[in-house]
C-alpha atoms as a PDB file:
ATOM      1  CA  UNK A   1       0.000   0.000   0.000  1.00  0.00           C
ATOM      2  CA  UNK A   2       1.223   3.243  -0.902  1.00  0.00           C
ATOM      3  CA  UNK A   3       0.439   6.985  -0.527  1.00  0.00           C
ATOM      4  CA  UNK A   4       1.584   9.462  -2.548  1.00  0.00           C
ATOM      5  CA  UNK A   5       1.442  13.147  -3.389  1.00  0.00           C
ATOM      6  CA  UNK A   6       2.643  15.440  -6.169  1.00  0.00           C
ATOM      7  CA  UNK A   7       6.001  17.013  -4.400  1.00  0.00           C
ATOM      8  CA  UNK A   8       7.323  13.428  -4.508  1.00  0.00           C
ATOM      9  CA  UNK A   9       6.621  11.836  -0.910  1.00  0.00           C
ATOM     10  CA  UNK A  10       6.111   7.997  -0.831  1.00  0.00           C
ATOM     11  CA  UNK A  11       5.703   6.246   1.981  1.00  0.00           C
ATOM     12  CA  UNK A  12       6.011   2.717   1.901  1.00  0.00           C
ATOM     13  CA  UNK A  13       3.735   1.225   4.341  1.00  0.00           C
ATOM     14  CA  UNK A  14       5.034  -2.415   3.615  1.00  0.00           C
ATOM     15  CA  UNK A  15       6.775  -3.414   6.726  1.00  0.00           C
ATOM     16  CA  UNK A  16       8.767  -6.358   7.838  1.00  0.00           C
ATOM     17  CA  UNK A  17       6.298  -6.565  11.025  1.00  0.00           C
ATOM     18  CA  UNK A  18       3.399  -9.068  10.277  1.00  0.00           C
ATOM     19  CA  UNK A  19       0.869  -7.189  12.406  1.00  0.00           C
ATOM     20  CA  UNK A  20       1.483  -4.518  10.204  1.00  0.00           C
ATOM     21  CA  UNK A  21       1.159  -6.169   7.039  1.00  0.00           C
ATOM     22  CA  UNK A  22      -2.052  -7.598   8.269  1.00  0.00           C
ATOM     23  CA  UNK A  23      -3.688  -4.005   8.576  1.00  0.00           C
ATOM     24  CA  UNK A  24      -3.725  -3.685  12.061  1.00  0.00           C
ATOM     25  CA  UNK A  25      -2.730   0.382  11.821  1.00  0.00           C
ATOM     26  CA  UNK A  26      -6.723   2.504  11.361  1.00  0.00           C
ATOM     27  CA  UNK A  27      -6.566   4.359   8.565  1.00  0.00           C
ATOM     28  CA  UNK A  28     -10.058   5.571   9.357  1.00  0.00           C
ATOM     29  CA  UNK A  29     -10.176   6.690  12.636  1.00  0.00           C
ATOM     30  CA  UNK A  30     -11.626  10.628  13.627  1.00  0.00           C
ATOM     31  CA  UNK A  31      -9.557  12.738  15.638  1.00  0.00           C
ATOM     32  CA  UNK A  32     -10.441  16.009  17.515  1.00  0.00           C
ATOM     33  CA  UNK A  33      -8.028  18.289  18.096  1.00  0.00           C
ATOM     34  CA  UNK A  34      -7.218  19.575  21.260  1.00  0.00           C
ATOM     35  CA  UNK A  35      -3.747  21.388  22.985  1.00  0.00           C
ATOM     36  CA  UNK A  36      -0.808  22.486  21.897  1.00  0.00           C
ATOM     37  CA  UNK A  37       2.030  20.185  23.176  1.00  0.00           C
ATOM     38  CA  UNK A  38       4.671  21.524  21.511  1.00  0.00           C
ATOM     39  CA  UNK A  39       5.919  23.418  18.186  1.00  0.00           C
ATOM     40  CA  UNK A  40       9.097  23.148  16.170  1.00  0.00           C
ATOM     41  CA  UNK A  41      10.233  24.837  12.552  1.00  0.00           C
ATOM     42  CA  UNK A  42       8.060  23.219  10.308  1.00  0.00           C
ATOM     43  CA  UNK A  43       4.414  22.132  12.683  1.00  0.00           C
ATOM     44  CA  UNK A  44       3.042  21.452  16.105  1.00  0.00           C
ATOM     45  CA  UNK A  45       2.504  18.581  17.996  1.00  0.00           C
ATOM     46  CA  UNK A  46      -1.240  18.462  19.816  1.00  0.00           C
ATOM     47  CA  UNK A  47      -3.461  16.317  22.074  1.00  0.00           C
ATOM     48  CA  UNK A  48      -5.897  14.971  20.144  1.00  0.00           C
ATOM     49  CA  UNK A  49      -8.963  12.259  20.541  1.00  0.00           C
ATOM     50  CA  UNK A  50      -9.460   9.306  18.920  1.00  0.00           C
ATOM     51  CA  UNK A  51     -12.928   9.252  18.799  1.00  0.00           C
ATOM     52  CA  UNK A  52     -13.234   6.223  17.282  1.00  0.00           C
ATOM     53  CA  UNK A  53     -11.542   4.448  19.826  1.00  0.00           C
ATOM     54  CA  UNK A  54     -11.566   7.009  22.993  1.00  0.00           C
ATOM     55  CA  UNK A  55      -7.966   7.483  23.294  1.00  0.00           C
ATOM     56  CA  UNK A  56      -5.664  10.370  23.649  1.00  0.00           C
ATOM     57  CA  UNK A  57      -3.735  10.812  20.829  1.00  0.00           C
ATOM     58  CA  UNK A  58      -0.070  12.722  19.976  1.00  0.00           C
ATOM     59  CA  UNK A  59      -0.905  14.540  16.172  1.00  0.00           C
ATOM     60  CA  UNK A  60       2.074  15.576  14.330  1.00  0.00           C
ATOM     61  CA  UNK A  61       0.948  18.364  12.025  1.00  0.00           C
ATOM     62  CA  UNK A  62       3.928  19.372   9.211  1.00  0.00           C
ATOM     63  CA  UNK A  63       3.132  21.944   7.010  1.00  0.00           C
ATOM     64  CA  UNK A  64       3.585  21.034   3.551  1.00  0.00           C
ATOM     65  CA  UNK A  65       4.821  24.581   2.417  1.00  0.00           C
ATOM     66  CA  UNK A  66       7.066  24.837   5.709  1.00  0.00           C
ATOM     67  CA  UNK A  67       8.219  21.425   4.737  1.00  0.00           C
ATOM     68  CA  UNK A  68       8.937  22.596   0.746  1.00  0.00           C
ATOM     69  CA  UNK A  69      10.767  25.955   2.050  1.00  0.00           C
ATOM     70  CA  UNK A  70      13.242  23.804   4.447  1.00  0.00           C
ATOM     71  CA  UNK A  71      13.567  21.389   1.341  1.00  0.00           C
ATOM     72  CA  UNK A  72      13.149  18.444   3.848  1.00  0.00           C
ATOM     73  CA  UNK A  73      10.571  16.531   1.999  1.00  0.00           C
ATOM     74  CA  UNK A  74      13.255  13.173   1.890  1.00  0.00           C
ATOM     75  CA  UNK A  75      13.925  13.355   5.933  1.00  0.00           C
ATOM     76  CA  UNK A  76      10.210  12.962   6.069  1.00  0.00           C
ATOM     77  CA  UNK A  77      10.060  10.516   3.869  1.00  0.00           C
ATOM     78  CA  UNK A  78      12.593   8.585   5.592  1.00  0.00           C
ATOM     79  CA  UNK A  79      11.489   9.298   9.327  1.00  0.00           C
ATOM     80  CA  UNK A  80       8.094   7.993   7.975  1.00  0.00           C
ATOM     81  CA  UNK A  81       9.360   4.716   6.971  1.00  0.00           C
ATOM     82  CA  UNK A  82      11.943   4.186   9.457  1.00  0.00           C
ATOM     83  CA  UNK A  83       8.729   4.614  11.887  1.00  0.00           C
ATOM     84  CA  UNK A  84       6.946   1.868  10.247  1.00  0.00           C
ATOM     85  CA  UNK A  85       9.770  -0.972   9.749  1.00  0.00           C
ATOM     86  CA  UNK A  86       9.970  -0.147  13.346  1.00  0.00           C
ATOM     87  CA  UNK A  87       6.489  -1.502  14.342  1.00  0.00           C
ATOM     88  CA  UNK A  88       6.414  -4.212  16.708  1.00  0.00           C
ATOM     89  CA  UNK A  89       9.666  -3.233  18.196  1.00  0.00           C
ATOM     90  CA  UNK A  90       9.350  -2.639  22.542  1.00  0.00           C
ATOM     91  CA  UNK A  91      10.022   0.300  23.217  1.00  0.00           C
ATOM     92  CA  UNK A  92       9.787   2.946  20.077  1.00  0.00           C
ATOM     93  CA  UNK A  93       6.988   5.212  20.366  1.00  0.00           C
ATOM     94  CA  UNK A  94       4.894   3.208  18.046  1.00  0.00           C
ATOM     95  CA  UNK A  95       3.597   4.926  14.430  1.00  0.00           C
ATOM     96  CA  UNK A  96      -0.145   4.386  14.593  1.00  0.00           C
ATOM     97  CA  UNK A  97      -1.561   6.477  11.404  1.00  0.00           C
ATOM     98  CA  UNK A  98      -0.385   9.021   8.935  1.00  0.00           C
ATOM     99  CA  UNK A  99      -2.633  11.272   6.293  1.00  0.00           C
ATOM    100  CA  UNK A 100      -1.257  13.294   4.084  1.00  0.00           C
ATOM    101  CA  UNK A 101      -3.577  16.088   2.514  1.00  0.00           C
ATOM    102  CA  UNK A 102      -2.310  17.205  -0.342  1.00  0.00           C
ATOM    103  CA  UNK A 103      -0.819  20.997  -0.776  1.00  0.00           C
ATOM    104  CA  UNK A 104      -1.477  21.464   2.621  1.00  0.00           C
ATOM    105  CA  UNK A 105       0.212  19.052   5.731  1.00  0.00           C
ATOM    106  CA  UNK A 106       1.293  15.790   6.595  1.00  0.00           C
ATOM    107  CA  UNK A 107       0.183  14.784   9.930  1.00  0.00           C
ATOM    108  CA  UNK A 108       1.473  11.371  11.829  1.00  0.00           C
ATOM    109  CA  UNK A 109      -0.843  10.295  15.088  1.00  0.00           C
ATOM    110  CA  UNK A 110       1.762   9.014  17.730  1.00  0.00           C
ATOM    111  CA  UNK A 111       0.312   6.982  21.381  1.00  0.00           C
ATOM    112  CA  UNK A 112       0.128  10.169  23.708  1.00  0.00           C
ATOM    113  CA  UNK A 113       2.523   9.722  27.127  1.00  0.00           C
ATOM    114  CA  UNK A 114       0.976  12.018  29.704  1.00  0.00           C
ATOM    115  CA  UNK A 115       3.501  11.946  31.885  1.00  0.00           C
ATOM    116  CA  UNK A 116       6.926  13.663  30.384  1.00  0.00           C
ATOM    117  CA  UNK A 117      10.487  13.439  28.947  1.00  0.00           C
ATOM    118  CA  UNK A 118      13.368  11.854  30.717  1.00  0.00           C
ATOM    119  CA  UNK A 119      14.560  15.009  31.107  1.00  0.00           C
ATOM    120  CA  UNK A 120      11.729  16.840  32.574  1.00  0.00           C
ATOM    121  CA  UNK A 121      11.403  13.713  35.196  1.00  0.00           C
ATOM    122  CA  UNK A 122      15.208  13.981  35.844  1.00  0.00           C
ATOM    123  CA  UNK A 123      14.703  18.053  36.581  1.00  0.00           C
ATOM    124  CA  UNK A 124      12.568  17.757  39.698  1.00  0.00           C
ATOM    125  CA  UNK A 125      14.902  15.050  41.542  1.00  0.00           C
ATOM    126  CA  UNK A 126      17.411  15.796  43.875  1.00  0.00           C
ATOM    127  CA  UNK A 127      20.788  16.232  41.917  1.00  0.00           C
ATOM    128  CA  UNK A 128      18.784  15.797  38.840  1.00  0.00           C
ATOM    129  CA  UNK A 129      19.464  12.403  38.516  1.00  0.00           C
ATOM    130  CA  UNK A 130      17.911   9.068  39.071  1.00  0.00           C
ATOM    131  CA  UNK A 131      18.492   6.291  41.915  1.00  0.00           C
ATOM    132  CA  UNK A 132      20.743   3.482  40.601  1.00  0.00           C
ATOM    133  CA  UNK A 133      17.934   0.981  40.872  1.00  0.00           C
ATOM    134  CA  UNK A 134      16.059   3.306  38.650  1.00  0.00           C
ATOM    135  CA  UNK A 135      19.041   4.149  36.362  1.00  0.00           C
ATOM    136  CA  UNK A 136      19.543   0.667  36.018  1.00  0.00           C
ATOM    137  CA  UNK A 137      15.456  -0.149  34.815  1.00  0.00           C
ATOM    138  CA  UNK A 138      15.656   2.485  32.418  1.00  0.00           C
ATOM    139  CA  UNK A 139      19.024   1.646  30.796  1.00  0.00           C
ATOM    140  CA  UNK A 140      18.516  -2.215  30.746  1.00  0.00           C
ATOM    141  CA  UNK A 141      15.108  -1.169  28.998  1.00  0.00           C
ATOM    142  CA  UNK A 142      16.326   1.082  26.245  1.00  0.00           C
ATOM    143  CA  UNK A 143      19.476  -2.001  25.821  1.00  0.00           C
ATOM    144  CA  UNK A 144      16.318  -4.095  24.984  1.00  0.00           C
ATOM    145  CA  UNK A 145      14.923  -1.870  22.280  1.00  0.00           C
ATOM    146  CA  UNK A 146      18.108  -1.109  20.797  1.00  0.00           C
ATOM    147  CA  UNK A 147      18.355  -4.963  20.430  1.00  0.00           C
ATOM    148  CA  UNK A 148      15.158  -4.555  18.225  1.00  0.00           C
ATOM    149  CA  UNK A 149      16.132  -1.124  16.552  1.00  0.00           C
ATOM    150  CA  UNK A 150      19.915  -2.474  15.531  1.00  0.00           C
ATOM    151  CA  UNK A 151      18.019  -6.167  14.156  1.00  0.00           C
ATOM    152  CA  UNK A 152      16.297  -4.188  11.420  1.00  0.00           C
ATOM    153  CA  UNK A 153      19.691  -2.633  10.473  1.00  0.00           C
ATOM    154  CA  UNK A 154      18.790   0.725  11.882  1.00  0.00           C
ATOM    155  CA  UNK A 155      20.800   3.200  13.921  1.00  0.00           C
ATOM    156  CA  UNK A 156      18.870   6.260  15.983  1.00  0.00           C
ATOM    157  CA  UNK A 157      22.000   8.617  16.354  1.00  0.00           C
ATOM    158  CA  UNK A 158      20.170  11.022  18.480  1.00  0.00           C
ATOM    159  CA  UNK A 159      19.543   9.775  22.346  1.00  0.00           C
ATOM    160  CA  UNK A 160      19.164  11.871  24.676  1.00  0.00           C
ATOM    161  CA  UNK A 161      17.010  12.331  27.651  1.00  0.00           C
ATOM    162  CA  UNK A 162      14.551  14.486  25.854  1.00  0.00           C
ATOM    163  CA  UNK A 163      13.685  11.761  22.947  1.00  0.00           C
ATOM    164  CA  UNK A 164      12.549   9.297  25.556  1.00  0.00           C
ATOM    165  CA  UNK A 165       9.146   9.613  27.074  1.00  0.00           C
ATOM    166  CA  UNK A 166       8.423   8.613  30.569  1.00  0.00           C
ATOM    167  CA  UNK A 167       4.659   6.856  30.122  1.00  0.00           C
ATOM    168  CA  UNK A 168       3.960   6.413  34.351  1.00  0.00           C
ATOM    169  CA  UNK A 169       5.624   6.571  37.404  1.00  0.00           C
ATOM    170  CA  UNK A 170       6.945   2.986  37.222  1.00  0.00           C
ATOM    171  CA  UNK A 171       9.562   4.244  34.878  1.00  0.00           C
ATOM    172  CA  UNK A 172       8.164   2.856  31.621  1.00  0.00           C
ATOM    173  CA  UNK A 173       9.910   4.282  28.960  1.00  0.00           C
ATOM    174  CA  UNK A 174      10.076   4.289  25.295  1.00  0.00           C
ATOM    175  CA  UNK A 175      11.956   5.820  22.234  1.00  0.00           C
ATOM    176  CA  UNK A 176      10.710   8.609  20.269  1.00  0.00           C
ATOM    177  CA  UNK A 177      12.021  11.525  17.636  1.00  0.00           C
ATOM    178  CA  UNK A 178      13.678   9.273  14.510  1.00  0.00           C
ATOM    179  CA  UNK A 179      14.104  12.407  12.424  1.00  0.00           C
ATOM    180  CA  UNK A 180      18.409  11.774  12.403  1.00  0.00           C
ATOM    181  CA  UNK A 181      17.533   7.762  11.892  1.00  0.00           C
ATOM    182  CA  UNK A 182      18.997   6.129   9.251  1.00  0.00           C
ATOM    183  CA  UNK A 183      19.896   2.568   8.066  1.00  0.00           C
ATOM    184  CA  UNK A 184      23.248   0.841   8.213  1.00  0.00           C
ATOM    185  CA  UNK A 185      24.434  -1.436   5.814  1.00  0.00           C
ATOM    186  CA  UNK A 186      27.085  -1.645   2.783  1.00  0.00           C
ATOM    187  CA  UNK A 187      25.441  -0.328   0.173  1.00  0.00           C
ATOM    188  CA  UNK A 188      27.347   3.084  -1.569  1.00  0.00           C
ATOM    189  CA  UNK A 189      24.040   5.325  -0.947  1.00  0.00           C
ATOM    190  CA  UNK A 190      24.624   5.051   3.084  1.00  0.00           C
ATOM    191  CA  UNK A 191      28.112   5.769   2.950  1.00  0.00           C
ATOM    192  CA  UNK A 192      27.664   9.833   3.232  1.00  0.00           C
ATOM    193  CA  UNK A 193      25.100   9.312   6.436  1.00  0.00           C
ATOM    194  CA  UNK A 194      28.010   7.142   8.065  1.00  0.00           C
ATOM    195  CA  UNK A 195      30.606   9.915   8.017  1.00  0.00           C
ATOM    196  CA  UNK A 196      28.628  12.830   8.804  1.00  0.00           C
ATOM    197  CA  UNK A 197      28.150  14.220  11.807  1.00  0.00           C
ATOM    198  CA  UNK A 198      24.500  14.220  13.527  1.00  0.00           C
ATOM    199  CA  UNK A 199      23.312  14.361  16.674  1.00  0.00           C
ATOM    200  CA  UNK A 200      23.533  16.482  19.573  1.00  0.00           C
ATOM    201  CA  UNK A 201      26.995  17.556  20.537  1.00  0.00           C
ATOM    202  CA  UNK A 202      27.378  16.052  24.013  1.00  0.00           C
ATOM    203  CA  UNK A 203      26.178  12.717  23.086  1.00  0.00           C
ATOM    204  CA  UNK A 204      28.515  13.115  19.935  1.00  0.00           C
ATOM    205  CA  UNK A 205      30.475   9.549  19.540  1.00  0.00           C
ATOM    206  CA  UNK A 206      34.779   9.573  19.005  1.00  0.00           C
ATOM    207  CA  UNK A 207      33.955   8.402  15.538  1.00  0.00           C
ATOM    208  CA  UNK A 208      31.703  11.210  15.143  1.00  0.00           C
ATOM    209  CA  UNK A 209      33.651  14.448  16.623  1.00  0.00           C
ATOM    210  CA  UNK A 210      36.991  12.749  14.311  1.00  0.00           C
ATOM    211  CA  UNK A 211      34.494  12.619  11.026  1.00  0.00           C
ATOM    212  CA  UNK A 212      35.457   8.553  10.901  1.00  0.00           C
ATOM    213  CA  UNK A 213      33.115   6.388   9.731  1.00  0.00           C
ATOM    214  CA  UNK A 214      30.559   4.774  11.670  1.00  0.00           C
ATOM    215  CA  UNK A 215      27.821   2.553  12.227  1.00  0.00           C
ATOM    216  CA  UNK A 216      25.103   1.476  14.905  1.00  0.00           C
ATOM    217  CA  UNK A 217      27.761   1.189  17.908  1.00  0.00           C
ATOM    218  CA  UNK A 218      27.240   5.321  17.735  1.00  0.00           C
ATOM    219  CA  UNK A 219      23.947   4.579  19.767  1.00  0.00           C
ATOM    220  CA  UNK A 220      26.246   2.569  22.291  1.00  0.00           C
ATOM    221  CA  UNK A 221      28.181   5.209  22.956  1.00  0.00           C
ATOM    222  CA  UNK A 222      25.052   7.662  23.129  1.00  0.00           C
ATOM    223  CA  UNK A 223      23.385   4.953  25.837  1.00  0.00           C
ATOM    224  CA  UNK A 224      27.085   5.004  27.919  1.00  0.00           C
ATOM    225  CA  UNK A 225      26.412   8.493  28.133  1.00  0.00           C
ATOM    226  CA  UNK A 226      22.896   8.920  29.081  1.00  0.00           C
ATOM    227  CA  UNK A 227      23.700   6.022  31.886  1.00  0.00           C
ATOM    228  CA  UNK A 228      26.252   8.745  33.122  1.00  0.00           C
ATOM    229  CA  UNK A 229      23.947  11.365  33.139  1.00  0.00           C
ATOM    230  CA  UNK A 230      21.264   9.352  34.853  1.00  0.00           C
ATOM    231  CA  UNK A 231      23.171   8.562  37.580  1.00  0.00           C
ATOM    232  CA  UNK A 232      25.183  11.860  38.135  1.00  0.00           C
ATOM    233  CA  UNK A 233      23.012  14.499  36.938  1.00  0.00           C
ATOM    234  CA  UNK A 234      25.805  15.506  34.472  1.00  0.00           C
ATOM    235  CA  UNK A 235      27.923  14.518  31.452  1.00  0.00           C
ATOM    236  CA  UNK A 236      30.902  12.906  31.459  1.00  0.00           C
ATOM    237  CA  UNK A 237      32.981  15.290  29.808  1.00  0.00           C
ATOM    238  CA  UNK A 238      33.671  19.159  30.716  1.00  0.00           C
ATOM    239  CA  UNK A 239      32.702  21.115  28.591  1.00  0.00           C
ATOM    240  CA  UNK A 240      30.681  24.786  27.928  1.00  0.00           C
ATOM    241  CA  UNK A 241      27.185  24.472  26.374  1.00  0.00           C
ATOM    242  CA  UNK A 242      27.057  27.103  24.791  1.00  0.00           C
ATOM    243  CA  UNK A 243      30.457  26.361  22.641  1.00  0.00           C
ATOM    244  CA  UNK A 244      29.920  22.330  20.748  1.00  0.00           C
ATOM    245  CA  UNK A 245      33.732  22.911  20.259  1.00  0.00           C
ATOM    246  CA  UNK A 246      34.639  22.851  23.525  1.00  0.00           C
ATOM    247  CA  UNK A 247      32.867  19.508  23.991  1.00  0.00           C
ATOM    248  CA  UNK A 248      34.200  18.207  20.885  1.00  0.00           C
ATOM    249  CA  UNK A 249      37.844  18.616  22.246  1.00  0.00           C
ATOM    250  CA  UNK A 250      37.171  17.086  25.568  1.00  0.00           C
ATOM    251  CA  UNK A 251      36.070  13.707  23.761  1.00  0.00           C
ATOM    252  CA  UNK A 252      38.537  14.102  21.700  1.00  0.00           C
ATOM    253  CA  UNK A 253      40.880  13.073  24.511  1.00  0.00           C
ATOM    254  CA  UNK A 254      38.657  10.448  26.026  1.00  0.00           C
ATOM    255  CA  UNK A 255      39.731  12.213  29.416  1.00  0.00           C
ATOM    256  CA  UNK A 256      36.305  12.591  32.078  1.00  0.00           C
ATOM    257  CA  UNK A 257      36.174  12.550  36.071  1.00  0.00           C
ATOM    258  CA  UNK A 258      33.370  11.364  37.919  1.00  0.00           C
ATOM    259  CA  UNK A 259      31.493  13.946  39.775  1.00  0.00           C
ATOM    260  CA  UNK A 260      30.486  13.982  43.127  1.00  0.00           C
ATOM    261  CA  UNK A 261      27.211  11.804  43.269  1.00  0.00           C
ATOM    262  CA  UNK A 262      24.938  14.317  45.682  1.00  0.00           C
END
C-alpha cells in the first residue's frame, strides 16, 4: 500500500512486522483536536482524541509549504518509513496512522505519554538524577529496544534524555524523535550518512567528533552516556554548552572525572 502526493513523498507502508502487514494500523479513525504540546520549525505537535476508539492521541501536524521551504521533503520521507519498519519493536513510540492532505500538511498520530520526557522527570529530583535501581530499569530497557532497533539494520544517532518519554511513574519508557535515523548497511548510498556528523553535541560519539566512519555502535556510545547522566546528573565530559567545540575537544581526549554523586 502506498500513498503518494505530487512534491514526490512515498511512503512505503510495507513493513517487515506481520501485524502490520495484516492491517492492524486505522486508517479511518476521527480525531479532535485539542492542545498544543509543543511546536518546532516546520508544525506542532497536539493532544488529540481518537474518537473512534476514545484514546488520547499525539498529532504531528507538518506543514507542507514549511516542509517545501526547508527542502526536507526526503527526511520525512525517511522518518516515515523508518517509523513503520519499526512496528512491533518494545520500546519505540509506536507509528499508529499518517494522512497526508495534499498541498497542505502531513500529519502522523503518535500513542500520547501524559507523563513527560526523561529530562523533565530527571529536573525535579534531587541532583537531577535518578536512583541506581532506577538508572539501572531504564538503561537495561532502552538495551532491549536497541536490540530490536539495531536487528532491522537501523541506527537512531540522536539519544538523549529528551527523545525518551516517561509513560507512568513505574519508569516505563520508550523511544521517540527518529528524524536523524537512518539505516546501516554496505550499500554506496549510506556511505555519506556514516561519516557525517549528527546528533547532539554532548552525546557526539569519538567516531563522530573525528568525522570517521561509523555505524550502529554510535547509539552505544550515546546509551554510555545517558547512563552517566542518569546517575550523576551531568555529562561525562567538561565542557561549555554554549560552545559544541569545547565539547568536541574534551572527547577528543577520552579524558572525564566522575562527579560527586549528591
Amino acid at each position: 500500500m502506498r500513498d503518494t502526493n505530487t512534491h514526490g513523498l512515498i511512503i512505503d507502508h510495507k513493513s517487515r512486522n506481520k501485524k502490520y502487514q495484516d492491517d492492524s494500523v486505522p486508517k479511518s479513525s476521527v480525531y479532535k483536536i485539542g492542545r498544543v504540546l509543543g511546536s518546532g520549525m516546520i508544525g506542532v505537535a497536539c493532544l488529540c482524541q481518537d474518537e473512534k476508539r476514545n484514546k488520547l492521541k499525539c498529532l504531528k501536524y507538518m506543514s507542507i509549504e514549511k516542509i517545501r521551504e526547508k527542502n526536507l521533503f526526503k527526511n520525512i520521507k525517511d522518518e516515515v518509513q523508518i517509523m513503520y519498519e519499526l512496528i512491533g519493536v518494545e520500546g519505540v513510540c509506536q507509528i499508529e496512522d499518517i494522512i497526508i492532505n495534499e498541498d497542505k500538511d502531513i500529519t502522523i498520530v503518535l500513542p500520547f505519554y501524559a507523563l513527560t520526557d526523561l529530562w523533565n522527570y530527571m529536573k525535579v529530583k534531587p541532583g537531577r538524577h535518578l536512583s541506581e535501581k532506577d538508572s539501572r530499569k531504564v538503561f537495561l530497557s532502552l538495551v532491549n529496544t536497541f536490540i530490536g532497533i539495531h536487528e532491522r539494520k537501523i541506527m537512531h544517532r540522536d539519544i538523549k534524555p529528551e527523545n525518551i518519554l516517561v509513560k507512568n511513574d513505574d519508569l516505563v519508557v520508550c523511544l521517540s524523535d527518529f528524524g536523524l535515523a537512518t539505516r546501516v548497511g554496505p550499500q554506496p548510498q549510506y556511505e555519506k550518512t556514516r561519516t557525517g556528523q549528527a546528533g547532539t553535541p554532548c552525546y557526539y560519539s569519538y567516531e563522530i567528533v573525528k568525522k570517521k566512519p561509523y555505524d550502529e555502535r554510535v547509539d552505544i556510545w550515546c546509551l554510555g552516556v545517558l547512563l552517566f547522566e542518569m546517575l550523576f546528573g551531568a555529562l561525562p565530559f567538561s565542557h561549555d554548552p554554549k560552545d559544541a567545540r569545547d565539547y568536541t575537544a574534551s572527547i577528543s581526549s577520552l579524558v572525564f572525572k566522575f562527579p560527586t554523586k549528591s
